[in-house]
PDB file of N, CA and C in Angstrom:
ATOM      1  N   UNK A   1       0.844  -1.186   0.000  1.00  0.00           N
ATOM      2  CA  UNK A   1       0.000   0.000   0.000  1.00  0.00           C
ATOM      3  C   UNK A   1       0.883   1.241   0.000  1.00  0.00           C
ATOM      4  N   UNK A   2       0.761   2.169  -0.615  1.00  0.00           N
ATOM      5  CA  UNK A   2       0.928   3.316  -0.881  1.00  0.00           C
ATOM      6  C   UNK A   2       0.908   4.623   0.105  1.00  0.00           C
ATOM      7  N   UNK A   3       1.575   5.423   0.218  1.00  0.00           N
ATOM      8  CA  UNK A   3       1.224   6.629   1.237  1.00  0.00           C
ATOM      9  C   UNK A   3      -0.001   7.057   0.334  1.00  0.00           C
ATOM     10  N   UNK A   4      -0.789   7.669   1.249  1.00  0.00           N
ATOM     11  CA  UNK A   4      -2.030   8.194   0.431  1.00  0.00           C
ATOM     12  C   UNK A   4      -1.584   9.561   0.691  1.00  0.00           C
ATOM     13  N   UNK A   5      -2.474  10.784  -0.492  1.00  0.00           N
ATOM     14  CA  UNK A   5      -2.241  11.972   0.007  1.00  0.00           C
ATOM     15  C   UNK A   5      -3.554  12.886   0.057  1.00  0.00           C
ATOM     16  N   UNK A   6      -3.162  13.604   1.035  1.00  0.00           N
ATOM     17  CA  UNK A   6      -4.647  14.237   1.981  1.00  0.00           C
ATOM     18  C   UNK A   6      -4.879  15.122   1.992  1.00  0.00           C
ATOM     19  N   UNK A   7      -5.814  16.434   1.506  1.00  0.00           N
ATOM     20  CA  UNK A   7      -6.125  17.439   1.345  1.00  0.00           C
ATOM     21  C   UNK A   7      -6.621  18.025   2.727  1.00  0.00           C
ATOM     22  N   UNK A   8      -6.519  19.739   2.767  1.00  0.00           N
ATOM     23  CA  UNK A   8      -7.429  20.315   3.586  1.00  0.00           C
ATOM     24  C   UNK A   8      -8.423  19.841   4.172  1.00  0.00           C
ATOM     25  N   UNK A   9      -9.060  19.439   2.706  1.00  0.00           N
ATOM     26  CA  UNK A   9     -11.006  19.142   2.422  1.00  0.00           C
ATOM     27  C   UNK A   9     -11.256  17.745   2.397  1.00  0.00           C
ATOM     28  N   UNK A  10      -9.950  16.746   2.350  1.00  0.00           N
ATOM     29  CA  UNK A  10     -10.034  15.127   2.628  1.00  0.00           C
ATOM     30  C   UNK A  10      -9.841  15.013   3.869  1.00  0.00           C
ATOM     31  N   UNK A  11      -8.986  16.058   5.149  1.00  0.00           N
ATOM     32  CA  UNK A  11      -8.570  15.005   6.047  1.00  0.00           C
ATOM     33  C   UNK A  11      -9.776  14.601   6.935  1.00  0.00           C
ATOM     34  N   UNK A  12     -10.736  15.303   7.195  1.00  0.00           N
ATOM     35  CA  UNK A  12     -11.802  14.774   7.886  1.00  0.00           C
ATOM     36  C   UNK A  12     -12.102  13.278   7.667  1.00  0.00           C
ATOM     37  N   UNK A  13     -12.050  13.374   6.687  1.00  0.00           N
ATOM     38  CA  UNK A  13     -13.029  11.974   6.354  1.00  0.00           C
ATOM     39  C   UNK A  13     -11.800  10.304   5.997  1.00  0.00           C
ATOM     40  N   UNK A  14     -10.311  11.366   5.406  1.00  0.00           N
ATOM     41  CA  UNK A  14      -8.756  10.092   5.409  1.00  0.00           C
ATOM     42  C   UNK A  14      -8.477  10.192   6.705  1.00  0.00           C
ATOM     43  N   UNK A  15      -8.509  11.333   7.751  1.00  0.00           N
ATOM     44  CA  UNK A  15      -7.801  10.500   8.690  1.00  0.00           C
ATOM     45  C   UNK A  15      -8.335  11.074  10.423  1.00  0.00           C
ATOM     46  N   UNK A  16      -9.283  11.928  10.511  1.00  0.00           N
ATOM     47  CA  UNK A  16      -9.787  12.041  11.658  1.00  0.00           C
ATOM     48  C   UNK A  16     -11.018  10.924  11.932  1.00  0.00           C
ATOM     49  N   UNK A  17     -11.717  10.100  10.631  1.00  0.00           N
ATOM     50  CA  UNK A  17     -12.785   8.955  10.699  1.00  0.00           C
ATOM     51  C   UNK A  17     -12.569   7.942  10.231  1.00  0.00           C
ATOM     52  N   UNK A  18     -10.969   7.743  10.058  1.00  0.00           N
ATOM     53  CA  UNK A  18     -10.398   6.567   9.105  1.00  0.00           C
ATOM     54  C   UNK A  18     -11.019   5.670  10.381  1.00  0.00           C
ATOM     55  N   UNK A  19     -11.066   3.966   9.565  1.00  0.00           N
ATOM     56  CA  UNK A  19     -11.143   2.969  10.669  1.00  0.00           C
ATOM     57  C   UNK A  19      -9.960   2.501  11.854  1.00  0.00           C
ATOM     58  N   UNK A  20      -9.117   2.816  10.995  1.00  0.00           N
ATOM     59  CA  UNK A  20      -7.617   2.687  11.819  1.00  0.00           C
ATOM     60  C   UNK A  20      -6.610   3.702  11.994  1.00  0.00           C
ATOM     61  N   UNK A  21      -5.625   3.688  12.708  1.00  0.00           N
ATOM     62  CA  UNK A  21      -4.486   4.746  12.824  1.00  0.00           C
ATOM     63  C   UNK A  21      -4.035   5.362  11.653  1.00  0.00           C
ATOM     64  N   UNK A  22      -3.581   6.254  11.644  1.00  0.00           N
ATOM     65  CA  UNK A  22      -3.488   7.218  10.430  1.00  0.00           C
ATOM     66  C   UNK A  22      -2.174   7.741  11.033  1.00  0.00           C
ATOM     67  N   UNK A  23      -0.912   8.038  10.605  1.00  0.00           N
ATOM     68  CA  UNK A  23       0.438   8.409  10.397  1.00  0.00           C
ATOM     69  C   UNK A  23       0.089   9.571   9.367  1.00  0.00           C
ATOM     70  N   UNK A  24       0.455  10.782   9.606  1.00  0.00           N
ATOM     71  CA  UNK A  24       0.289  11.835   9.015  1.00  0.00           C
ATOM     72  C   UNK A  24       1.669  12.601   8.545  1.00  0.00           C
ATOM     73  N   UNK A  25       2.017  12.713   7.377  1.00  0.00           N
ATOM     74  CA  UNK A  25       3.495  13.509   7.493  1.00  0.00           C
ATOM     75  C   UNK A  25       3.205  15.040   6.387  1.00  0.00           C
ATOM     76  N   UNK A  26       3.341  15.548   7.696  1.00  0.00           N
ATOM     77  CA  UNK A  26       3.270  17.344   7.058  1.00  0.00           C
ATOM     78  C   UNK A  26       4.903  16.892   6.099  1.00  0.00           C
ATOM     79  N   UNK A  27       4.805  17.416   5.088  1.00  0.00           N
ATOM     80  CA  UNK A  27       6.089  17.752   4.444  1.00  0.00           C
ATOM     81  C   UNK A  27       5.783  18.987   3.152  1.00  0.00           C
ATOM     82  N   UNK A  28       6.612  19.545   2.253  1.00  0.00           N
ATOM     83  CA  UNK A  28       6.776  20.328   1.529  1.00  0.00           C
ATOM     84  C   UNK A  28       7.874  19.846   0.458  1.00  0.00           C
ATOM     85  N   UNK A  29       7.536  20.262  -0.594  1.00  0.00           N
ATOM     86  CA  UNK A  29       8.596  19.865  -1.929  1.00  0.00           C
ATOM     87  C   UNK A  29      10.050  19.956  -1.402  1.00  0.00           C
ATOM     88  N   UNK A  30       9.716  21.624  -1.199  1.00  0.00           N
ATOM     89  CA  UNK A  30      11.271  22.358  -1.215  1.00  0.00           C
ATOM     90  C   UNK A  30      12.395  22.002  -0.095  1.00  0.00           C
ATOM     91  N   UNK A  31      11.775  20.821   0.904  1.00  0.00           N
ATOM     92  CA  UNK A  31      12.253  20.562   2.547  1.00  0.00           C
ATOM     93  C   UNK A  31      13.325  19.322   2.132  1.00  0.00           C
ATOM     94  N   UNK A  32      14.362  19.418   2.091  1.00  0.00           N
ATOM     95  CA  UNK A  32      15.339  18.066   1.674  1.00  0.00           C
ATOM     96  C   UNK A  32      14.959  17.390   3.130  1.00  0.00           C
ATOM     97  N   UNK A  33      15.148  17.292   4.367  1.00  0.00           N
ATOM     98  CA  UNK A  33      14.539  16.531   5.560  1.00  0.00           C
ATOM     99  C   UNK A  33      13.243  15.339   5.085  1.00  0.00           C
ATOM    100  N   UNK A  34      12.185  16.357   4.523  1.00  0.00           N
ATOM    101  CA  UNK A  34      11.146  15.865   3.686  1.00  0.00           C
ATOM    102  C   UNK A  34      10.892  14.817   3.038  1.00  0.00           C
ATOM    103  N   UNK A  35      12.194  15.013   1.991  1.00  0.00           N
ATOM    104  CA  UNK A  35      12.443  14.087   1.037  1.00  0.00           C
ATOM    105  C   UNK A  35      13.369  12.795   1.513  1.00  0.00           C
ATOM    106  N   UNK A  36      14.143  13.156   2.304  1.00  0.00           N
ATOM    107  CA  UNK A  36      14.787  12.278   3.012  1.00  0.00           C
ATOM    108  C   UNK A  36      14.295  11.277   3.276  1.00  0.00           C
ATOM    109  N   UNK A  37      13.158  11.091   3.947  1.00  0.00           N
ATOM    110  CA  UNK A  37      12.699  10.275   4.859  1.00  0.00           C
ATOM    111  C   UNK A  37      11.355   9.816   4.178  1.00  0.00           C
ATOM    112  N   UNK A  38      10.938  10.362   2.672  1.00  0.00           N
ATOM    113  CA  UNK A  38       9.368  10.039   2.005  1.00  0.00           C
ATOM    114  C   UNK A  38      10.120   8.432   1.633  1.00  0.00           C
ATOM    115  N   UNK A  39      11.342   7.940   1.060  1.00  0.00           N
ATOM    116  CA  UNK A  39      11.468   7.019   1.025  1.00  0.00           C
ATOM    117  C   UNK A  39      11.408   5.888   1.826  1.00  0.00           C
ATOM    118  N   UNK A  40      11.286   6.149   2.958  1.00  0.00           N
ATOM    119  CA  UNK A  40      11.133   5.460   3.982  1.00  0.00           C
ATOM    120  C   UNK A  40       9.369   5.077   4.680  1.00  0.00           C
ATOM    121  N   UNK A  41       9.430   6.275   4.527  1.00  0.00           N
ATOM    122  CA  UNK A  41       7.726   6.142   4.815  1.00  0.00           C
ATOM    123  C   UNK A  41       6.645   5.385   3.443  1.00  0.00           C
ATOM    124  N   UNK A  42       7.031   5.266   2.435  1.00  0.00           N
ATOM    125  CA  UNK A  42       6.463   4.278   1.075  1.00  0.00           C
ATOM    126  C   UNK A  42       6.636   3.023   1.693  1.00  0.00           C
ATOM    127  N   UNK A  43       8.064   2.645   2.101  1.00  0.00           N
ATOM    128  CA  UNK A  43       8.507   1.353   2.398  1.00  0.00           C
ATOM    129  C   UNK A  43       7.114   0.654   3.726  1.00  0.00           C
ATOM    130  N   UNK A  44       7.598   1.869   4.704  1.00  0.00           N
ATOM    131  CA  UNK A  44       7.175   1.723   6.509  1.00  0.00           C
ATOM    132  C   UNK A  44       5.073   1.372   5.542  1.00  0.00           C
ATOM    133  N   UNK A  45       4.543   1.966   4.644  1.00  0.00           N
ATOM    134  CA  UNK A  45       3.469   1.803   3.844  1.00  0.00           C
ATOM    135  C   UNK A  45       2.523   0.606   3.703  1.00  0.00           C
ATOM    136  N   UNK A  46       3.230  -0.150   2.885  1.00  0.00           N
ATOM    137  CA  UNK A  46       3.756  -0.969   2.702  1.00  0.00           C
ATOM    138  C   UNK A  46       3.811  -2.787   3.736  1.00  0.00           C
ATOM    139  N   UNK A  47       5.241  -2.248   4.492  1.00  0.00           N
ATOM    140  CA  UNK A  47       5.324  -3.090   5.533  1.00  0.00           C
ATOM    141  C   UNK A  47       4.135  -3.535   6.395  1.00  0.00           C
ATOM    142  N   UNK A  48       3.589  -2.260   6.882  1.00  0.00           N
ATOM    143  CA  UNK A  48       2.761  -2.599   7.971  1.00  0.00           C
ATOM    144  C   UNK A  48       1.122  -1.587   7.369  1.00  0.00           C
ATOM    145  N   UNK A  49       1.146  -1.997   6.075  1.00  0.00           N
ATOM    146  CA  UNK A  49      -0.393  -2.230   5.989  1.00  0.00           C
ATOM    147  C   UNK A  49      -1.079  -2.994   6.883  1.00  0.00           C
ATOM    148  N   UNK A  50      -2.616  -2.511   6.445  1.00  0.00           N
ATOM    149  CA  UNK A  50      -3.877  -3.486   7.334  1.00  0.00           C
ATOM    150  C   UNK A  50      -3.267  -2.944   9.176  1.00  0.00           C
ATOM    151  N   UNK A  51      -2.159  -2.218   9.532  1.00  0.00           N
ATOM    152  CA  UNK A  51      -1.859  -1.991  11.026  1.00  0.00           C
ATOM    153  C   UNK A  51      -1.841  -0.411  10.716  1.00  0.00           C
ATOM    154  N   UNK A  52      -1.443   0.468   9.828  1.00  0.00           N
ATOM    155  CA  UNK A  52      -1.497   1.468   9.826  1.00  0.00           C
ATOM    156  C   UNK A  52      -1.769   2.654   8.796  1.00  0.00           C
ATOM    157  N   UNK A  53      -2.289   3.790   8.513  1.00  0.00           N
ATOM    158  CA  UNK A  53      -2.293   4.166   7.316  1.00  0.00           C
ATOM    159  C   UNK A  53      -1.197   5.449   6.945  1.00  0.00           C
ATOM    160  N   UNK A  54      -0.083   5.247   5.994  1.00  0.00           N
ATOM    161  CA  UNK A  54       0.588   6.653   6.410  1.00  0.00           C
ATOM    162  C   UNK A  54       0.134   7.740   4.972  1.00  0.00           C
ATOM    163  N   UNK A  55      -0.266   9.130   5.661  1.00  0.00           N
ATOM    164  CA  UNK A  55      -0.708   9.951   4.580  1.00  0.00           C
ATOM    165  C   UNK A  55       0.403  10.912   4.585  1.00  0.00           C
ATOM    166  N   UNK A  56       0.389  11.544   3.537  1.00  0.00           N
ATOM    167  CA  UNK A  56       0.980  12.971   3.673  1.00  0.00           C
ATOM    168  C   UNK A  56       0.038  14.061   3.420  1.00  0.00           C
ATOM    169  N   UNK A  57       0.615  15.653   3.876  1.00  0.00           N
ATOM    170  CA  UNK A  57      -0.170  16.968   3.719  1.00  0.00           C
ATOM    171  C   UNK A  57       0.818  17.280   3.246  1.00  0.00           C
ATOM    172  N   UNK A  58       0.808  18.191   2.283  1.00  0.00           N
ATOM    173  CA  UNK A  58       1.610  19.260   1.244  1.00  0.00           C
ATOM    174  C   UNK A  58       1.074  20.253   1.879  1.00  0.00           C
ATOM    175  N   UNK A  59       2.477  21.116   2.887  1.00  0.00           N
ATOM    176  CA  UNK A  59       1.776  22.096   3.635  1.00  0.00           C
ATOM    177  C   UNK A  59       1.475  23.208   2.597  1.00  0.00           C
ATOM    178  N   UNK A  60       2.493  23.286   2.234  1.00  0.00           N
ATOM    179  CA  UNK A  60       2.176  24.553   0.699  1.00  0.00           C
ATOM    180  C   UNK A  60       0.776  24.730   0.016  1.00  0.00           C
ATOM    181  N   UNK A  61       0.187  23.739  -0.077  1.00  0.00           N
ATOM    182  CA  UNK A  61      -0.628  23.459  -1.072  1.00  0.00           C
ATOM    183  C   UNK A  61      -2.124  23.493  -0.115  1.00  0.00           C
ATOM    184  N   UNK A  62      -1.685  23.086   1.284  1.00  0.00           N
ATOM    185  CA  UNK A  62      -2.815  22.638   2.150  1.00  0.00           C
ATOM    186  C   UNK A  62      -2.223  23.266   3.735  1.00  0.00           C
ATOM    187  N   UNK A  63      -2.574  24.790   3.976  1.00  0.00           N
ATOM    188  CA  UNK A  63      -2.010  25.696   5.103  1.00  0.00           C
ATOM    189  C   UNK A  63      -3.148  25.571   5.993  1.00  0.00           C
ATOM    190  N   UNK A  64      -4.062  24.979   6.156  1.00  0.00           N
ATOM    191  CA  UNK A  64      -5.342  25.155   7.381  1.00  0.00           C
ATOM    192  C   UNK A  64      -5.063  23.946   8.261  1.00  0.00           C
ATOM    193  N   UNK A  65      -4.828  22.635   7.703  1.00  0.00           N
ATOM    194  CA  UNK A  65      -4.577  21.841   8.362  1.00  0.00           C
ATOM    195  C   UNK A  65      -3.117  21.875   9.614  1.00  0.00           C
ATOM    196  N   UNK A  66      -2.235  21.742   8.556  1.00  0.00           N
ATOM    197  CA  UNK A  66      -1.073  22.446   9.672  1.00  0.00           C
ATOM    198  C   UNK A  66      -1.322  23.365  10.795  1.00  0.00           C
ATOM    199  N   UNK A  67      -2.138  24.425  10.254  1.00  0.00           N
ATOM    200  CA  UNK A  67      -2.272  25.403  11.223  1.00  0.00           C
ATOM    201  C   UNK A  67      -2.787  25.062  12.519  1.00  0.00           C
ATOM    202  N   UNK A  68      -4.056  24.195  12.257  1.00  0.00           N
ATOM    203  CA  UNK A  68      -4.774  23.448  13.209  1.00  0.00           C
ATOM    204  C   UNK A  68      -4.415  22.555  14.271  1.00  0.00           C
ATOM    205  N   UNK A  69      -3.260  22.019  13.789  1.00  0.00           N
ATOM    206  CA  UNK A  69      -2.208  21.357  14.588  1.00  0.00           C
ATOM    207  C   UNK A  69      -0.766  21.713  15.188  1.00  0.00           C
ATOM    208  N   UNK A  70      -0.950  23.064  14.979  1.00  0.00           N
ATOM    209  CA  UNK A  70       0.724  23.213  15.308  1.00  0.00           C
ATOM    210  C   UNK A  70       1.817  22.870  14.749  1.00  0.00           C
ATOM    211  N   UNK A  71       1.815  22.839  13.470  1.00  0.00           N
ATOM    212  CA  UNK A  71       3.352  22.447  12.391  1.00  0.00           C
ATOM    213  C   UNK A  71       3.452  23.514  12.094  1.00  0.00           C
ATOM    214  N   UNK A  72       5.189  23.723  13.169  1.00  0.00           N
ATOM    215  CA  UNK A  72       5.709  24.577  13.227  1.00  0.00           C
ATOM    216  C   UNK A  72       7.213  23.836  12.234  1.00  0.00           C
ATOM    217  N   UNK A  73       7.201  22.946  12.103  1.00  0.00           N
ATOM    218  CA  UNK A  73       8.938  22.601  11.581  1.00  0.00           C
ATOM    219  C   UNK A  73       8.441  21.323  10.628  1.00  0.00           C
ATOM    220  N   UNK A  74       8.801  21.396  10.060  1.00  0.00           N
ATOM    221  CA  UNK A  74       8.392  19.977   8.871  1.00  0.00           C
ATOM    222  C   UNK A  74      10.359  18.866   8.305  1.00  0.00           C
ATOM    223  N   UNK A  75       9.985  17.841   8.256  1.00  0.00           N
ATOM    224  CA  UNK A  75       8.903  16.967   8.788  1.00  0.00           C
ATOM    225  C   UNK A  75       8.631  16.971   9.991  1.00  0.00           C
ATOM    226  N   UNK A  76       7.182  17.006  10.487  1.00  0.00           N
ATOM    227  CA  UNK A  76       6.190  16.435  11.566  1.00  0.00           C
ATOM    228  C   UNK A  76       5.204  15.696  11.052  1.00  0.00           C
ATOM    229  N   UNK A  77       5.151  14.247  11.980  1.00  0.00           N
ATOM    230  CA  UNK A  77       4.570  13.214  11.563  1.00  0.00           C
ATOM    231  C   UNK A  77       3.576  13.461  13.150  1.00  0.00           C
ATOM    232  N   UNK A  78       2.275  13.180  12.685  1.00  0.00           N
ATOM    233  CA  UNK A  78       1.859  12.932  13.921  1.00  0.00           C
ATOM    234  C   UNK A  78       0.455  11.863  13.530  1.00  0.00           C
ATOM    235  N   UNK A  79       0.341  11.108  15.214  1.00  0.00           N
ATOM    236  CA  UNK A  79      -0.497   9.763  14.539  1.00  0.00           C
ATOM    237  C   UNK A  79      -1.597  10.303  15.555  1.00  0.00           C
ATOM    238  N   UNK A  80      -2.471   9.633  14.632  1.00  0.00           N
ATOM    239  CA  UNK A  80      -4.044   9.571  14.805  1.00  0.00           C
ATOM    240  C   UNK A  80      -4.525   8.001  15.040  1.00  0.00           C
ATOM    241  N   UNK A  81      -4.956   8.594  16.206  1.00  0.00           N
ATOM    242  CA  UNK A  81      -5.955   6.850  16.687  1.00  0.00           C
ATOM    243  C   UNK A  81      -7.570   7.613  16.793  1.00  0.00           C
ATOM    244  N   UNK A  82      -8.587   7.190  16.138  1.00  0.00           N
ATOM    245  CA  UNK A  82      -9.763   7.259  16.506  1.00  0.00           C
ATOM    246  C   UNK A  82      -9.890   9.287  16.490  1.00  0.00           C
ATOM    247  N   UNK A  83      -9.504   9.849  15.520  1.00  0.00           N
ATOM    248  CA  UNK A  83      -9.683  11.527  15.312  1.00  0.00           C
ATOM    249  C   UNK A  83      -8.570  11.799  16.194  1.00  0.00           C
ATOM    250  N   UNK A  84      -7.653  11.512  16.950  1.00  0.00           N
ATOM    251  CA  UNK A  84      -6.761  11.849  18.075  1.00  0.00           C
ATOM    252  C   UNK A  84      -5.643  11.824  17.879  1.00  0.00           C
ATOM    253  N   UNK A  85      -4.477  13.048  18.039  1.00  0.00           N
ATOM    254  CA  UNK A  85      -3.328  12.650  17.965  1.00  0.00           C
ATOM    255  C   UNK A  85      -3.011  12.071  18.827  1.00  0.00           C
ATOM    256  N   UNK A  86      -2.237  10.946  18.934  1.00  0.00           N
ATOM    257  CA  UNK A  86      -1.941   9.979  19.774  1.00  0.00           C
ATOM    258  C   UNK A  86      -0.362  10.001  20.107  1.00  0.00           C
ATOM    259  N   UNK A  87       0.939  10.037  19.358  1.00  0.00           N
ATOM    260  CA  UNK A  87       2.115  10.997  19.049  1.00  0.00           C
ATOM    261  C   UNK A  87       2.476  11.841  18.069  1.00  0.00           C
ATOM    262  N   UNK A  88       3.788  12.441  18.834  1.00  0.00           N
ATOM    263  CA  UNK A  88       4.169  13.364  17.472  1.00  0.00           C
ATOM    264  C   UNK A  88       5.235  12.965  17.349  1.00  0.00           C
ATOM    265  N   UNK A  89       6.281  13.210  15.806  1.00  0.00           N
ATOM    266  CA  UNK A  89       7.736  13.286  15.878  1.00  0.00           C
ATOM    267  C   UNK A  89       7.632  14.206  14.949  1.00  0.00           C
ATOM    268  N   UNK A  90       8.757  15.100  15.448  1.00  0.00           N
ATOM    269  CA  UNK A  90       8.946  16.233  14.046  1.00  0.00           C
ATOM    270  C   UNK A  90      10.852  16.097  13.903  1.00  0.00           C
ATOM    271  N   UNK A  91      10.939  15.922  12.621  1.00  0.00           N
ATOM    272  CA  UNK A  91      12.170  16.231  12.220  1.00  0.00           C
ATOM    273  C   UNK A  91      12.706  14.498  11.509  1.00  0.00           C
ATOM    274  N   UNK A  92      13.767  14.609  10.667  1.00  0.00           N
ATOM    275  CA  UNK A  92      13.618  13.260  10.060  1.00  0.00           C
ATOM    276  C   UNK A  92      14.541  12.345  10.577  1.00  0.00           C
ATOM    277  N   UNK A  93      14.476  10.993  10.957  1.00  0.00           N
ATOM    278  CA  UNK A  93      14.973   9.996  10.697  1.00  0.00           C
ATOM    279  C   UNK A  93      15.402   8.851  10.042  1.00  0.00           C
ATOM    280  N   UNK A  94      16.659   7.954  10.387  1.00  0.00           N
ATOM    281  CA  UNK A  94      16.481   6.529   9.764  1.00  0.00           C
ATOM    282  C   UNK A  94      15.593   5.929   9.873  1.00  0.00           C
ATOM    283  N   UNK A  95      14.899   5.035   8.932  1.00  0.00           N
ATOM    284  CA  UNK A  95      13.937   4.052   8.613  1.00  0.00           C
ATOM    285  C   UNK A  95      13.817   3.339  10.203  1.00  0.00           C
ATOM    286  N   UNK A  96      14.756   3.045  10.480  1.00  0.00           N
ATOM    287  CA  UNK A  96      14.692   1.876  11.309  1.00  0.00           C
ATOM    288  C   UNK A  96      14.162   2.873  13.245  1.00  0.00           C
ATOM    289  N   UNK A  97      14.614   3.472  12.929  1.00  0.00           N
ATOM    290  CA  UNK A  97      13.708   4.759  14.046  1.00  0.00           C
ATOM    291  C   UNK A  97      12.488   5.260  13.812  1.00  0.00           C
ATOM    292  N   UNK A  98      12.499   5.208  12.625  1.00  0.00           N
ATOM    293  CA  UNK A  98      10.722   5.950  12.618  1.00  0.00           C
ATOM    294  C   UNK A  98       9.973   4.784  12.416  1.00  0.00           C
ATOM    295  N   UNK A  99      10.667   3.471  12.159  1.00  0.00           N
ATOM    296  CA  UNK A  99       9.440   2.140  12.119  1.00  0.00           C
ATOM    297  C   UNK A  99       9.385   1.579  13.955  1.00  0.00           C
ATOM    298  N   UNK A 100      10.637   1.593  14.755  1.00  0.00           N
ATOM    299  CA  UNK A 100      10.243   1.872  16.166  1.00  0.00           C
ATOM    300  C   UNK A 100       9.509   2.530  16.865  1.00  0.00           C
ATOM    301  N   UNK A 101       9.731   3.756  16.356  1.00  0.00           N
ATOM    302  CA  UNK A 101       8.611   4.693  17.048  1.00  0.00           C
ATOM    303  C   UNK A 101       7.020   4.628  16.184  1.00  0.00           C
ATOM    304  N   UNK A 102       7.141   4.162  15.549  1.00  0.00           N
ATOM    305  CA  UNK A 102       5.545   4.107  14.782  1.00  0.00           C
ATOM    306  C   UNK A 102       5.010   2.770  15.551  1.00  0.00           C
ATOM    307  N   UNK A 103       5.851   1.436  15.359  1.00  0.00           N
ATOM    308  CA  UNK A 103       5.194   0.457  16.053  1.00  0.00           C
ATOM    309  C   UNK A 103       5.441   0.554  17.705  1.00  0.00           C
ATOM    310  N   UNK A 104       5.535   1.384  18.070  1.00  0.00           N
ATOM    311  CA  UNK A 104       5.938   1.255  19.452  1.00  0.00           C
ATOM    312  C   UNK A 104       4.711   2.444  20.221  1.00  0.00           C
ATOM    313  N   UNK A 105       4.141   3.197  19.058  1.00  0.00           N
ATOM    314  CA  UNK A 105       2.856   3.766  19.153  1.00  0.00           C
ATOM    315  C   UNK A 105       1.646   3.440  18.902  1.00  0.00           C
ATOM    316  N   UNK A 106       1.720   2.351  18.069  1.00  0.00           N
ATOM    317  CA  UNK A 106       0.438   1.900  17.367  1.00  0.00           C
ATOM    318  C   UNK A 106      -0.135   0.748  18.602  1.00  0.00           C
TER     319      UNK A 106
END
């Protein structure tokens, strides 16, 4: 499975009423951090389908949502259980850290 990607006007319904956890990653084109770590998060996708869903927001493109949450520094990933952020991480890591801290939240 695929990162899905989530609009302003989608996230209500991708990831505050999704059935399951939702992994959210604010990122931006122009953010090399960003890009760093989108390869990782396709993979982390992937891996642990059917346990989690990871989306992204294009803050550029989509500024209300961020706002709403406090993304102040990108990347910030923050997970949703049941409409709720449940954690945050902002800033990027190795694969093998952000699949710890994702399953170690879920």
């Amino acid at each position: 499975m695929a990162t899905v990607a989530v609009t302003d006007t989608s996230f209500e319904s991708d990831v505050l009423k999704a059935p399951g956890p939702v992994l959210v990653d604010f990122w931006a084109g122009w953010c090399g951090p960003c890009k760093a770590i989108a390869p990782a998060l396709e993979e982390l996708s992937t891996e642990l389908a059917g346990q989690v869903t990871i989306a992204k927001v294009d803050i550029d493109d989509n500024p209300a949502t961020p706002a709403k949450y406090g993304v102040r520094g990108i990347p910030t990933m923050l997970l949703f259980k049941n409409g709720q952020v449940v954690a945050q991480k902002v800033g990027a890591m190795p694969k093998s850290m952000l699949q710890a801290w994702l399953t170690s939240a879920l």
